[in-house]
PDB file of N, CA and C in Angstrom:
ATOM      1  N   UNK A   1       0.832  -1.167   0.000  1.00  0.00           N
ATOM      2  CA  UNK A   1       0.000   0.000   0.000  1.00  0.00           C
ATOM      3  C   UNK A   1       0.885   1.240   0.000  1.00  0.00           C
ATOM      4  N   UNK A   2       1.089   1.557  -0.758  1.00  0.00           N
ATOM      5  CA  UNK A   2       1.947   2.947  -1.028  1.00  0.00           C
ATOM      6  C   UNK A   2       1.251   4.245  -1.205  1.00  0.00           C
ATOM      7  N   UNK A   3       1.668   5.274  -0.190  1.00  0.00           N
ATOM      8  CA  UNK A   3       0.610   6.186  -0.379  1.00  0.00           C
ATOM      9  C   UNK A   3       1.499   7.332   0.121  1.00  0.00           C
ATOM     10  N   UNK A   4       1.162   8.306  -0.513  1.00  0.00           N
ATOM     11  CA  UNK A   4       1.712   9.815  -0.319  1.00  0.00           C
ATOM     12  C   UNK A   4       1.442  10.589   1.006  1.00  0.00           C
ATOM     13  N   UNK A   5       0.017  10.223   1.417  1.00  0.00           N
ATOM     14  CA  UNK A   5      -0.334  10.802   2.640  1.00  0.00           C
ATOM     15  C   UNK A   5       0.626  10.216   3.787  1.00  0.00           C
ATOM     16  N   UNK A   6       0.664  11.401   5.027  1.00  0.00           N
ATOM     17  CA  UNK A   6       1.551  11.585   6.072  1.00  0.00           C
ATOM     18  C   UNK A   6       0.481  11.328   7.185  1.00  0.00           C
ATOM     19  N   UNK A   7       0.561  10.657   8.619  1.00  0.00           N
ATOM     20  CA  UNK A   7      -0.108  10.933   8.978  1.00  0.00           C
ATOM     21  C   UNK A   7       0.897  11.649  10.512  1.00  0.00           C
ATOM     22  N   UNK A   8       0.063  13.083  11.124  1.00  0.00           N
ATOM     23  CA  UNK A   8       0.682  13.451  11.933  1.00  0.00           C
ATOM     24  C   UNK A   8       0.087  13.112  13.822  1.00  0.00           C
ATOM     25  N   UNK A   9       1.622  13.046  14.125  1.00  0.00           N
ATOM     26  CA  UNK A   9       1.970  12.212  15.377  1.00  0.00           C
ATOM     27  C   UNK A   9       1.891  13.179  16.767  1.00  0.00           C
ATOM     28  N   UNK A  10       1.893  14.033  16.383  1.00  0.00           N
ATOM     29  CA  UNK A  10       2.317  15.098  17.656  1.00  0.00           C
ATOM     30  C   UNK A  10       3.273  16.307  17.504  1.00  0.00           C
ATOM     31  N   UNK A  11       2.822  17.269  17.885  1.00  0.00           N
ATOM     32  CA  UNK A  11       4.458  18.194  17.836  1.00  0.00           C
ATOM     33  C   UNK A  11       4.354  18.710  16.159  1.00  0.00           C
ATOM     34  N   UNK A  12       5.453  18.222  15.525  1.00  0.00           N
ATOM     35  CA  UNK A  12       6.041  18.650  14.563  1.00  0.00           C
ATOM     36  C   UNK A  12       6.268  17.125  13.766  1.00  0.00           C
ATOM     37  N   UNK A  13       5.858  16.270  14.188  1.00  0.00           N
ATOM     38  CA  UNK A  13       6.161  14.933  13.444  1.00  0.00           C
ATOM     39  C   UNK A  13       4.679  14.568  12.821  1.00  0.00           C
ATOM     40  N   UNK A  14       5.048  14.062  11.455  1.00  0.00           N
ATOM     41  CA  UNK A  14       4.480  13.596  10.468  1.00  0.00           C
ATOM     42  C   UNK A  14       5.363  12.467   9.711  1.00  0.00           C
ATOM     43  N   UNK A  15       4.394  11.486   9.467  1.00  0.00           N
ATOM     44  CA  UNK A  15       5.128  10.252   8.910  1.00  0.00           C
ATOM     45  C   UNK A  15       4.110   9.786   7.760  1.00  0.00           C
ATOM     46  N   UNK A  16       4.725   8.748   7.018  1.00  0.00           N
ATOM     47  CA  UNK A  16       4.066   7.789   6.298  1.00  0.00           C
ATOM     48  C   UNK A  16       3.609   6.162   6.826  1.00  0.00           C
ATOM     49  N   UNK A  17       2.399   6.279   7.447  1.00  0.00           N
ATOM     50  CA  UNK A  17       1.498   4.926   7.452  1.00  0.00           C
ATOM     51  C   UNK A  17       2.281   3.639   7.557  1.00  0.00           C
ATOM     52  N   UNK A  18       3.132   3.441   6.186  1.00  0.00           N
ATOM     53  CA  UNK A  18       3.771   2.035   5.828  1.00  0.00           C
ATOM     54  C   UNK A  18       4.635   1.941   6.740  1.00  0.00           C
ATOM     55  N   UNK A  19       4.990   3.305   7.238  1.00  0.00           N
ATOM     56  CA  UNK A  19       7.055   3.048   8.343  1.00  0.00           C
ATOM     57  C   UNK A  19       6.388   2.611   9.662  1.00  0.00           C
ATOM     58  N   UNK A  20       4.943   2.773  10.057  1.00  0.00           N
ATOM     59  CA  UNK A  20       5.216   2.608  11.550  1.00  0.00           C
ATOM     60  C   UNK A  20       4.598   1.201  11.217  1.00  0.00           C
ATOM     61  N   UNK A  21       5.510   0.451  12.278  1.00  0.00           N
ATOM     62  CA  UNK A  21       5.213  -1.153  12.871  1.00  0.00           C
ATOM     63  C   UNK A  21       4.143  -1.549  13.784  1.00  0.00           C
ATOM     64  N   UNK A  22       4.448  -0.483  14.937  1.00  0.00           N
ATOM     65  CA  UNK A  22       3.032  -0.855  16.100  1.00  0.00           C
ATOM     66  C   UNK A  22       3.011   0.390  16.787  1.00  0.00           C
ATOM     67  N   UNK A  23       2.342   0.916  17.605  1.00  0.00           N
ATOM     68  CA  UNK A  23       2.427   2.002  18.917  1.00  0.00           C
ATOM     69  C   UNK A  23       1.760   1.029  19.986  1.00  0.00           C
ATOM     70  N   UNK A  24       2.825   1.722  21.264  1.00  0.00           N
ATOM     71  CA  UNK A  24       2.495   1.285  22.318  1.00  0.00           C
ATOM     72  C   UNK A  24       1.998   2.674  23.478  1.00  0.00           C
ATOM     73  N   UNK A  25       1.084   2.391  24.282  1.00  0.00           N
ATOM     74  CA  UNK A  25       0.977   3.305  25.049  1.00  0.00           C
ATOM     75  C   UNK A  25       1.046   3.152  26.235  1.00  0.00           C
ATOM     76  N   UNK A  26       1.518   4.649  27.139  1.00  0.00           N
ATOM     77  CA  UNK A  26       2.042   4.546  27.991  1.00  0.00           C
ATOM     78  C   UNK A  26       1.606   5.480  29.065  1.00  0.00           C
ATOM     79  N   UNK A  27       0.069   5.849  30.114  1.00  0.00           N
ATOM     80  CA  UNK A  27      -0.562   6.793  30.264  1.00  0.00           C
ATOM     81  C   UNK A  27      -1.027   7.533  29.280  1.00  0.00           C
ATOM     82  N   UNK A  28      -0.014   8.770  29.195  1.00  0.00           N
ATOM     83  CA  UNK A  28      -0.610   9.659  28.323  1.00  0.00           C
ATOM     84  C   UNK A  28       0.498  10.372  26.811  1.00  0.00           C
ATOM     85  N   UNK A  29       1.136   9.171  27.075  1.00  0.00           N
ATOM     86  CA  UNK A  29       2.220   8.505  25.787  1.00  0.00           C
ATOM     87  C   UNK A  29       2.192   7.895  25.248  1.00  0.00           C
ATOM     88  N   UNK A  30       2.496   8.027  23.673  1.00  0.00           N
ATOM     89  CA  UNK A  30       2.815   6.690  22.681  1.00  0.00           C
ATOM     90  C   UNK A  30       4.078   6.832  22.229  1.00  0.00           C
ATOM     91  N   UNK A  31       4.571   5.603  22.487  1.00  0.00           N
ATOM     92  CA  UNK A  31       5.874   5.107  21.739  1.00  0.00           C
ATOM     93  C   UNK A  31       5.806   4.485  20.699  1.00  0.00           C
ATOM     94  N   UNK A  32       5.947   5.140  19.121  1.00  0.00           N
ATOM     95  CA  UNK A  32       5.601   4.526  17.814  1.00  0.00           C
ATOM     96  C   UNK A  32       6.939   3.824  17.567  1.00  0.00           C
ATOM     97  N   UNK A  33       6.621   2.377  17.383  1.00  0.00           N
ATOM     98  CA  UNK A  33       8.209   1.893  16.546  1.00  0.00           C
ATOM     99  C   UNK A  33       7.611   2.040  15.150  1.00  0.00           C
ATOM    100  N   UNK A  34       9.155   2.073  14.159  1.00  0.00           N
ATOM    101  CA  UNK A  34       8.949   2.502  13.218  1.00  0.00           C
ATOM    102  C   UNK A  34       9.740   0.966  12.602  1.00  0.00           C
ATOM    103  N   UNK A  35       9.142   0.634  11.024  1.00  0.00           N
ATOM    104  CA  UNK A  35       9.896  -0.323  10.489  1.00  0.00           C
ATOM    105  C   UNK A  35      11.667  -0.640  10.716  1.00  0.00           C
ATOM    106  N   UNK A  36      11.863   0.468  10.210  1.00  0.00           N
ATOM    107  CA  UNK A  36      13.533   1.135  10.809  1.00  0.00           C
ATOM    108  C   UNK A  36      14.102   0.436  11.914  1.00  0.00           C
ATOM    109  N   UNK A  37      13.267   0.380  12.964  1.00  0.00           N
ATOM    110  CA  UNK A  37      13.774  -0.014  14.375  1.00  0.00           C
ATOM    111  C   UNK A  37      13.884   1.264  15.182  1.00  0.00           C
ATOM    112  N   UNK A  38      13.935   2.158  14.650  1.00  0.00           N
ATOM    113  CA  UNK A  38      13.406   3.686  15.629  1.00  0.00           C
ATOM    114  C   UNK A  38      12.696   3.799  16.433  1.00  0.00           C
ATOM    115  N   UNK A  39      12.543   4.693  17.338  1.00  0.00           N
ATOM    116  CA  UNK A  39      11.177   4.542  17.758  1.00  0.00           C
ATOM    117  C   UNK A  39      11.047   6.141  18.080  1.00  0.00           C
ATOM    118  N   UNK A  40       9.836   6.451  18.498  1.00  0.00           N
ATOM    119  CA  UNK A  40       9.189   8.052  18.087  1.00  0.00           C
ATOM    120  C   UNK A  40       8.484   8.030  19.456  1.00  0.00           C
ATOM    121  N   UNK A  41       8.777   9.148  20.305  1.00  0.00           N
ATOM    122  CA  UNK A  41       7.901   9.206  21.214  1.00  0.00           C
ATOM    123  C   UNK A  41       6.588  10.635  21.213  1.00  0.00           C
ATOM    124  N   UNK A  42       5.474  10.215  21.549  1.00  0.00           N
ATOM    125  CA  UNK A  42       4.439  11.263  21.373  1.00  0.00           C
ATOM    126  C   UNK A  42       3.336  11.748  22.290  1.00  0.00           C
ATOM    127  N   UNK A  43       3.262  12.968  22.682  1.00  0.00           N
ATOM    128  CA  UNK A  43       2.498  12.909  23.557  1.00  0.00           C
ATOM    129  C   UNK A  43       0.840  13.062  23.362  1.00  0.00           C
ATOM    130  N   UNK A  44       0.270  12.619  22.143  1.00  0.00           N
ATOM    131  CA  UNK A  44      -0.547  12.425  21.596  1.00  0.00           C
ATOM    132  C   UNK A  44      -1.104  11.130  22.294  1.00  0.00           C
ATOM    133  N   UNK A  45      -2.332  10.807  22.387  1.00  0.00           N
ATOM    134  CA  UNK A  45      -2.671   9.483  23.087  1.00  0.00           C
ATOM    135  C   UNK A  45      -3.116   8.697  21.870  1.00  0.00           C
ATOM    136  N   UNK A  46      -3.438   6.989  22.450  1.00  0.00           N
ATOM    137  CA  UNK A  46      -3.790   6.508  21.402  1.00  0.00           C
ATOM    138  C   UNK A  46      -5.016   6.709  20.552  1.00  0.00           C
ATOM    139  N   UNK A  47      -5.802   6.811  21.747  1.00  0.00           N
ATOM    140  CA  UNK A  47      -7.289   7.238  21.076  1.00  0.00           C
ATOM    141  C   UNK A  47      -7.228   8.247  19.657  1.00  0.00           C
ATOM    142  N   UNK A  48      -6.349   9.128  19.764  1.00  0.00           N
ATOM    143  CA  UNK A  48      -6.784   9.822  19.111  1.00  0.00           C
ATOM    144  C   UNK A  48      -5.976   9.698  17.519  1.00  0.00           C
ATOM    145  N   UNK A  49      -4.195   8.947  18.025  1.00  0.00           N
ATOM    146  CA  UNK A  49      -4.118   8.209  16.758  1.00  0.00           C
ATOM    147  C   UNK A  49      -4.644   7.389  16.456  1.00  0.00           C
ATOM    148  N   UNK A  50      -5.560   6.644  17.095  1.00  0.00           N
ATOM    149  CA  UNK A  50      -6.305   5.202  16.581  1.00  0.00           C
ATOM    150  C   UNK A  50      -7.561   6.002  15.311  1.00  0.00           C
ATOM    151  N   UNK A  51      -7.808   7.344  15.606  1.00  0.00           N
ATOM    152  CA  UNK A  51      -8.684   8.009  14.896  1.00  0.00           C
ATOM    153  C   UNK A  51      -7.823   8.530  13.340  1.00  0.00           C
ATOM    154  N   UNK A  52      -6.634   9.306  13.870  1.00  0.00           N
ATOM    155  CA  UNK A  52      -6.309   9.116  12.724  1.00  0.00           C
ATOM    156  C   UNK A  52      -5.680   8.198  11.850  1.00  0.00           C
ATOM    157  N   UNK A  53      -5.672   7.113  12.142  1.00  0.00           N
ATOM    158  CA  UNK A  53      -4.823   5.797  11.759  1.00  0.00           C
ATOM    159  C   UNK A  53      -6.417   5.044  11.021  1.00  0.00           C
ATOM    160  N   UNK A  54      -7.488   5.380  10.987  1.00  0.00           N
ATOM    161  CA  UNK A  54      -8.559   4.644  10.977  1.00  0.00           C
ATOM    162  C   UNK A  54      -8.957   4.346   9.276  1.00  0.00           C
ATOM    163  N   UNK A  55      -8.395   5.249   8.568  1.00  0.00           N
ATOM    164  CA  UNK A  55      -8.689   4.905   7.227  1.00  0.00           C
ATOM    165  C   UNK A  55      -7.721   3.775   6.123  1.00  0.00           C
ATOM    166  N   UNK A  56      -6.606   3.943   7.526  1.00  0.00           N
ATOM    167  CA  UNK A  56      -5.078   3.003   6.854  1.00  0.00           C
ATOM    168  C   UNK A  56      -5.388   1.111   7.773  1.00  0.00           C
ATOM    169  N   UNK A  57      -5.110   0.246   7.286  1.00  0.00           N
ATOM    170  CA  UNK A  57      -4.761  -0.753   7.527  1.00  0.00           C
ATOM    171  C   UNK A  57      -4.186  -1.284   8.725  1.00  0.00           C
ATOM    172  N   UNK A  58      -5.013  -0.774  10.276  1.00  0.00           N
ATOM    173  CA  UNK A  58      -4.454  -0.593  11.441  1.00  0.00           C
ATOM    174  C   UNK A  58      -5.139  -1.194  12.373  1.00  0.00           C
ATOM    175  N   UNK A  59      -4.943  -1.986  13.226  1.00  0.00           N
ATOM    176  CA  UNK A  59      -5.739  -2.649  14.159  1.00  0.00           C
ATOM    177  C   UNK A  59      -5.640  -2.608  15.838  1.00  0.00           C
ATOM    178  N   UNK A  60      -6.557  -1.924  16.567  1.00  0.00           N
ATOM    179  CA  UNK A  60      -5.899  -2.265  18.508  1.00  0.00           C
ATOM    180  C   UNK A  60      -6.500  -3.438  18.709  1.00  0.00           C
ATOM    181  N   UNK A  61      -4.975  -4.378  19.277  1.00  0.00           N
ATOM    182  CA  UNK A  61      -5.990  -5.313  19.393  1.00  0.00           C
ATOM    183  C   UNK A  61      -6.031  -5.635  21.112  1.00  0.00           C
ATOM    184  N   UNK A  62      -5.181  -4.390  21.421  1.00  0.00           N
ATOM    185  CA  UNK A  62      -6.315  -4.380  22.913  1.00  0.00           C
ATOM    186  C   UNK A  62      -6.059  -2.829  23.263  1.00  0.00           C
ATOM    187  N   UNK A  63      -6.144  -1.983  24.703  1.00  0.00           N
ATOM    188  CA  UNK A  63      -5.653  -0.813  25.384  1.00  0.00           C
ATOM    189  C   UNK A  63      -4.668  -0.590  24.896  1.00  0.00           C
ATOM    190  N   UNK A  64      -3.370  -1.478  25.194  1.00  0.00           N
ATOM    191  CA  UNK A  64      -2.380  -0.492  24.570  1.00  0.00           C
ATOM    192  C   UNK A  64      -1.681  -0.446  23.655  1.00  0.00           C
ATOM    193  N   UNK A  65      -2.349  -1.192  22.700  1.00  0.00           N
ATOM    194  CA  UNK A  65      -1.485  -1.413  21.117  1.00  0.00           C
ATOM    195  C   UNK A  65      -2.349  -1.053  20.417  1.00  0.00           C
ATOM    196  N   UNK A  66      -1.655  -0.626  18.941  1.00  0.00           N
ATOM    197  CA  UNK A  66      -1.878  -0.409  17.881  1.00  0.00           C
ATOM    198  C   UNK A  66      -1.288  -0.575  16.884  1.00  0.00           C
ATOM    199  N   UNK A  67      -1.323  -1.944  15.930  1.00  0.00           N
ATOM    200  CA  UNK A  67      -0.332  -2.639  15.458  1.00  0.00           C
ATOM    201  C   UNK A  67      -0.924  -2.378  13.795  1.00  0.00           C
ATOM    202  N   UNK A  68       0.196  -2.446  12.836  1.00  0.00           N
ATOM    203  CA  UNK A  68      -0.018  -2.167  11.240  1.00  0.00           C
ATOM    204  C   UNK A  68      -0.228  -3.698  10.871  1.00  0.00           C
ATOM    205  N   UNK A  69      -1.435  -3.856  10.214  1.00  0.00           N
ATOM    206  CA  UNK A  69      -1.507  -5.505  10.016  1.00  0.00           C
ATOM    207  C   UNK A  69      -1.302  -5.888   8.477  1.00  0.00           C
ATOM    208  N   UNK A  70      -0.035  -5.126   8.190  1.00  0.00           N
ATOM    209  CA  UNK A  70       1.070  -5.319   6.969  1.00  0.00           C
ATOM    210  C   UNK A  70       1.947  -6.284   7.355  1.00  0.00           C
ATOM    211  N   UNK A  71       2.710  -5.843   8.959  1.00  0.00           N
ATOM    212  CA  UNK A  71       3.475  -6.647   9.432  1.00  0.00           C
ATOM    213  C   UNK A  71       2.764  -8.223  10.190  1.00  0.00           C
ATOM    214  N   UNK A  72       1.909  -8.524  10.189  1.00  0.00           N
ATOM    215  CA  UNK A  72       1.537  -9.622  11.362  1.00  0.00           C
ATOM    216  C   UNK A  72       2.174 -10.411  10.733  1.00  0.00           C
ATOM    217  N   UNK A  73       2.768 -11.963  11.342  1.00  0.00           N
ATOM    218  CA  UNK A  73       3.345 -12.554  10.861  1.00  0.00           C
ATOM    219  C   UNK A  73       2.046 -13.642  11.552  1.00  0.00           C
ATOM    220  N   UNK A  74       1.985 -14.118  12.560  1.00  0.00           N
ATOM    221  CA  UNK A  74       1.620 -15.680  12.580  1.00  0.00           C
ATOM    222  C   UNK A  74       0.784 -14.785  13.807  1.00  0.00           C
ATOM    223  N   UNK A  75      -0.315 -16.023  14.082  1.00  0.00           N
ATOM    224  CA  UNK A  75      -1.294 -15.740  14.865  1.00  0.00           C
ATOM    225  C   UNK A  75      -1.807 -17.035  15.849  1.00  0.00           C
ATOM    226  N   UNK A  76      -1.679 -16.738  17.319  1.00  0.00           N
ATOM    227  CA  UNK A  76      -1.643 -17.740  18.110  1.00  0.00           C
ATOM    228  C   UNK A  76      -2.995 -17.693  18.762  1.00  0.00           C
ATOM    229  N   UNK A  77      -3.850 -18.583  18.392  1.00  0.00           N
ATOM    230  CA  UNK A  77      -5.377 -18.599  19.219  1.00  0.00           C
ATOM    231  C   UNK A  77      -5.640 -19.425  20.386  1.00  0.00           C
ATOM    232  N   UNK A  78      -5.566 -18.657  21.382  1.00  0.00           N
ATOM    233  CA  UNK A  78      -5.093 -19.258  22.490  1.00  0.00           C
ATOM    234  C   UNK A  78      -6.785 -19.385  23.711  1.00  0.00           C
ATOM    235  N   UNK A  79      -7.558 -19.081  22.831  1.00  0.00           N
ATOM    236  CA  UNK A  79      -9.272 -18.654  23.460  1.00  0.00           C
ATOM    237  C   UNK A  79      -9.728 -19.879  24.247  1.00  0.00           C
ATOM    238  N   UNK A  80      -9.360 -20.966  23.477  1.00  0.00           N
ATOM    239  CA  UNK A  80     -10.433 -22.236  24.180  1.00  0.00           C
ATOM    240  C   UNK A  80      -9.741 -22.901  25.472  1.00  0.00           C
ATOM    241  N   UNK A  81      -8.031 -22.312  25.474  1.00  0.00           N
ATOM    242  CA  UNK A  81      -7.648 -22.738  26.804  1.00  0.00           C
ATOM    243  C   UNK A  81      -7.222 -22.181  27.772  1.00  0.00           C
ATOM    244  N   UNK A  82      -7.984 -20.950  27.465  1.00  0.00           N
ATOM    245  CA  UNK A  82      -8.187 -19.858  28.587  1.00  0.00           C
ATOM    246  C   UNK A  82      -7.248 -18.532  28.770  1.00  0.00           C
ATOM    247  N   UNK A  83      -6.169 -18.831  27.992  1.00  0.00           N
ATOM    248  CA  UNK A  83      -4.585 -17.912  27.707  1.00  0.00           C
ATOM    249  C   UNK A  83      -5.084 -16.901  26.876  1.00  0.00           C
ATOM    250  N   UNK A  84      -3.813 -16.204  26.932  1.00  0.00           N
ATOM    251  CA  UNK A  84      -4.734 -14.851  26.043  1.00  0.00           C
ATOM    252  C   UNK A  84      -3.915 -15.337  24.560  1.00  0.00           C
ATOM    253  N   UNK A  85      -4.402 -14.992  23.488  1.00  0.00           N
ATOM    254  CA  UNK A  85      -4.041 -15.290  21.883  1.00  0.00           C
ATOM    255  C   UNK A  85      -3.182 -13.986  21.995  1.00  0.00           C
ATOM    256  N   UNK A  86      -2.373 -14.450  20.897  1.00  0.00           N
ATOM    257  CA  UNK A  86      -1.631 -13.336  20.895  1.00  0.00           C
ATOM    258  C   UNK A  86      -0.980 -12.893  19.386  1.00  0.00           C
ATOM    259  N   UNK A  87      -0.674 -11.834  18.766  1.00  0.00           N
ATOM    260  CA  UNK A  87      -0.374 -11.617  17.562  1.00  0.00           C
ATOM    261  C   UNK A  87       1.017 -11.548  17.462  1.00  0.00           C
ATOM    262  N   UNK A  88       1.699 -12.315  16.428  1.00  0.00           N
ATOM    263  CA  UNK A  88       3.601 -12.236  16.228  1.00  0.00           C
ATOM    264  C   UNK A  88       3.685 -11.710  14.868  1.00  0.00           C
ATOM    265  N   UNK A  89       4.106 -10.242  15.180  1.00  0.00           N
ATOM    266  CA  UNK A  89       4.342  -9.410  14.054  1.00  0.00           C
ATOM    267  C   UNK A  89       6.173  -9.366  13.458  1.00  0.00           C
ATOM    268  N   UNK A  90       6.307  -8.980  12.383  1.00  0.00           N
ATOM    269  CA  UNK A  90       7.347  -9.861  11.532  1.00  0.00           C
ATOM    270  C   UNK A  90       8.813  -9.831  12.399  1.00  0.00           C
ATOM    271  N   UNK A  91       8.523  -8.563  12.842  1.00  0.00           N
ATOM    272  CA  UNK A  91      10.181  -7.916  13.945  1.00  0.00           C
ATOM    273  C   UNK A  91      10.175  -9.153  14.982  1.00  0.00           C
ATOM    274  N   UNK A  92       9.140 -10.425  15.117  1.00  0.00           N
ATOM    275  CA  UNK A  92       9.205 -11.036  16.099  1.00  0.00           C
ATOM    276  C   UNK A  92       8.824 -10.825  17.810  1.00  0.00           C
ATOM    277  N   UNK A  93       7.937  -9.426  17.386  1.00  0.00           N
ATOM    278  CA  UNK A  93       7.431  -8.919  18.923  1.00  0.00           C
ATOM    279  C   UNK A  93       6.410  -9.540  18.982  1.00  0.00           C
ATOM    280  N   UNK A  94       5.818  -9.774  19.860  1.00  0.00           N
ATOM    281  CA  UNK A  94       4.274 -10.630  19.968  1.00  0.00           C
ATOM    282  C   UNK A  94       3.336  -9.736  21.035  1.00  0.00           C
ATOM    283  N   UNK A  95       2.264  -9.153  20.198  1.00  0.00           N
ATOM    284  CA  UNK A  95       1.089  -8.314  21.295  1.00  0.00           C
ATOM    285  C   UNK A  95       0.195  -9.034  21.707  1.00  0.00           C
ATOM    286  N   UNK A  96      -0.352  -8.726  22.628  1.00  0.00           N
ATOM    287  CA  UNK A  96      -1.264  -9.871  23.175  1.00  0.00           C
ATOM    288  C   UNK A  96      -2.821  -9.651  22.607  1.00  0.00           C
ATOM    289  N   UNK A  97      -3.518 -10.188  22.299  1.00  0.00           N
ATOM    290  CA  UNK A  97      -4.870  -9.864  22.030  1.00  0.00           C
ATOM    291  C   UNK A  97      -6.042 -10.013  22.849  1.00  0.00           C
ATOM    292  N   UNK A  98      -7.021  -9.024  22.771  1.00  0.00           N
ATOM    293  CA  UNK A  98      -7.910  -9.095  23.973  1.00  0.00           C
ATOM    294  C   UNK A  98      -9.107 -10.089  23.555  1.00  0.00           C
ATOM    295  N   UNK A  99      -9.577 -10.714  24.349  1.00  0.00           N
ATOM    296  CA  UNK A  99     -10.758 -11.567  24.075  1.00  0.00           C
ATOM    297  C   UNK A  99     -11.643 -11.059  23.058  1.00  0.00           C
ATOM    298  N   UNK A 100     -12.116  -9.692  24.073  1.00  0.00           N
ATOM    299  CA  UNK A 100     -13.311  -9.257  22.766  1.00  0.00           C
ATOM    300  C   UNK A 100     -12.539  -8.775  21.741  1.00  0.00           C
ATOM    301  N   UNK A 101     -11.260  -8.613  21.304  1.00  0.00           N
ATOM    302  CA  UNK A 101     -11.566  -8.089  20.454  1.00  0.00           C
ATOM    303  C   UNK A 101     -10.994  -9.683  19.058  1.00  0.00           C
ATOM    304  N   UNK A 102     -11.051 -10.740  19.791  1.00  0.00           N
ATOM    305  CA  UNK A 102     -10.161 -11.554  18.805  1.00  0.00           C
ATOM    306  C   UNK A 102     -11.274 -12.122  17.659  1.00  0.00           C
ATOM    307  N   UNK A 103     -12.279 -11.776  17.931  1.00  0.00           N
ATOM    308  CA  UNK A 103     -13.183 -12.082  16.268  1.00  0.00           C
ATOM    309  C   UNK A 103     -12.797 -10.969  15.394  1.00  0.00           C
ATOM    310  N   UNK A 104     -13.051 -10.056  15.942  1.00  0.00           N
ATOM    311  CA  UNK A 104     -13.104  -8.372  14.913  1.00  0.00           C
ATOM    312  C   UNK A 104     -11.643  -8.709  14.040  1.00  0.00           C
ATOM    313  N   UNK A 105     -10.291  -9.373  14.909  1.00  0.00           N
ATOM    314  CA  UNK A 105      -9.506  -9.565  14.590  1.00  0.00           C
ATOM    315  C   UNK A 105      -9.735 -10.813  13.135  1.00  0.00           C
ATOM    316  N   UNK A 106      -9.842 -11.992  13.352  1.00  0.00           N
ATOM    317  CA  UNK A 106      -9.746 -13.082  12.677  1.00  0.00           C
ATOM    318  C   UNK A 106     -10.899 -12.704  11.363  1.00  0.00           C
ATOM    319  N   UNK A 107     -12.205 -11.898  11.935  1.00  0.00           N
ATOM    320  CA  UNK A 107     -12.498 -11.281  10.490  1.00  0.00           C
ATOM    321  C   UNK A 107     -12.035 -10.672   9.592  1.00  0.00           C
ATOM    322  N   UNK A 108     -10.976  -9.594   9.933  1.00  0.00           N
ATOM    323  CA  UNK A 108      -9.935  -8.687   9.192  1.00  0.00           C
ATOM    324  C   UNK A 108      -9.193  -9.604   8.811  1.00  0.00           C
ATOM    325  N   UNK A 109      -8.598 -10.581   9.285  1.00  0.00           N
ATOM    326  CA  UNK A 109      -6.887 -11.789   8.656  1.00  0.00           C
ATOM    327  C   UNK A 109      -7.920 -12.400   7.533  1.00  0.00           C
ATOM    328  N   UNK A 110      -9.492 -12.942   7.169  1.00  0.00           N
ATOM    329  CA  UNK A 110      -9.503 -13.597   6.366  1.00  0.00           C
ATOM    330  C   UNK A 110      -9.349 -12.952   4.999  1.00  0.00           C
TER     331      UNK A 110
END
C-alpha cells in the first residue's frame, strides 16, 4: 500500500502509514516503533491516533497497542484454553490480544 499521505503524530512529526510497525501506550504517551527499528515518542494518546490511523490498515488489538496488520506474521489462538491469543508481528514482537476483540480480529486476517 503505497501512499503519499503523512499521517501526523504530535508536535512537529508527520510520517508515512507504511514506516510505523506498532504504537504502544504509555498513560498519556505513545511510543511509535517505526519499520527502521526507531522509535518516536508522542504525547498524543492513542485514542486519538487510533482516529487518525482509521482509514489506513491498522488494528488495537487491545488498550495499549496499535499494530499495522502489513506486518503480522503468525497468529496464536489461544481462546479455548483460557490464555490470552496473541499476535507475532514480523520484527518477532508478539502483542497480546484481547478476548473481545479476537473475532473483529480473525475477520480482518480472512
Amino acid at each position: 500500500m503505497e501512499t503519499n499521505e503523512l499521517i501526523h503524530l504530535g508536535s512537529r512529526k508527520n510520517i508515512a502509514p507504511d514506516s510505523i510497525l506498532m504504537m504502544k501506550s504509555d498513560v498519556n504517551y505513545t511510543t511509535i516503533y517505526l519499520v527502521d527499528g526507531s522509535q518516536i515518542l508522542s504525547s498524543t494518546t492513542m485514542g486519538i491516533l487510533e482516529k487518525r490511523l482509521k482509514e489506513f490498515k491498522f488494528f488495537r488489538p487491545n488498550r495499549s497497542f496499535i499494530i499495522n496488520l502489513q506486518f503480522v506474521a503468525d497468529f496464536e489462538n489461544k481462546v479455548q484454553t483460557g490464555a490470552f491469543s496473541r499476535i507475532l508481528l514480523k520484527n518477532n514482537e508478539s502483542v497480546p490480544l484481547s478476548r473481545r476483540r479476537t473475532t473483529a480480529f480473525l475477520k480482518i486476517m480472512e
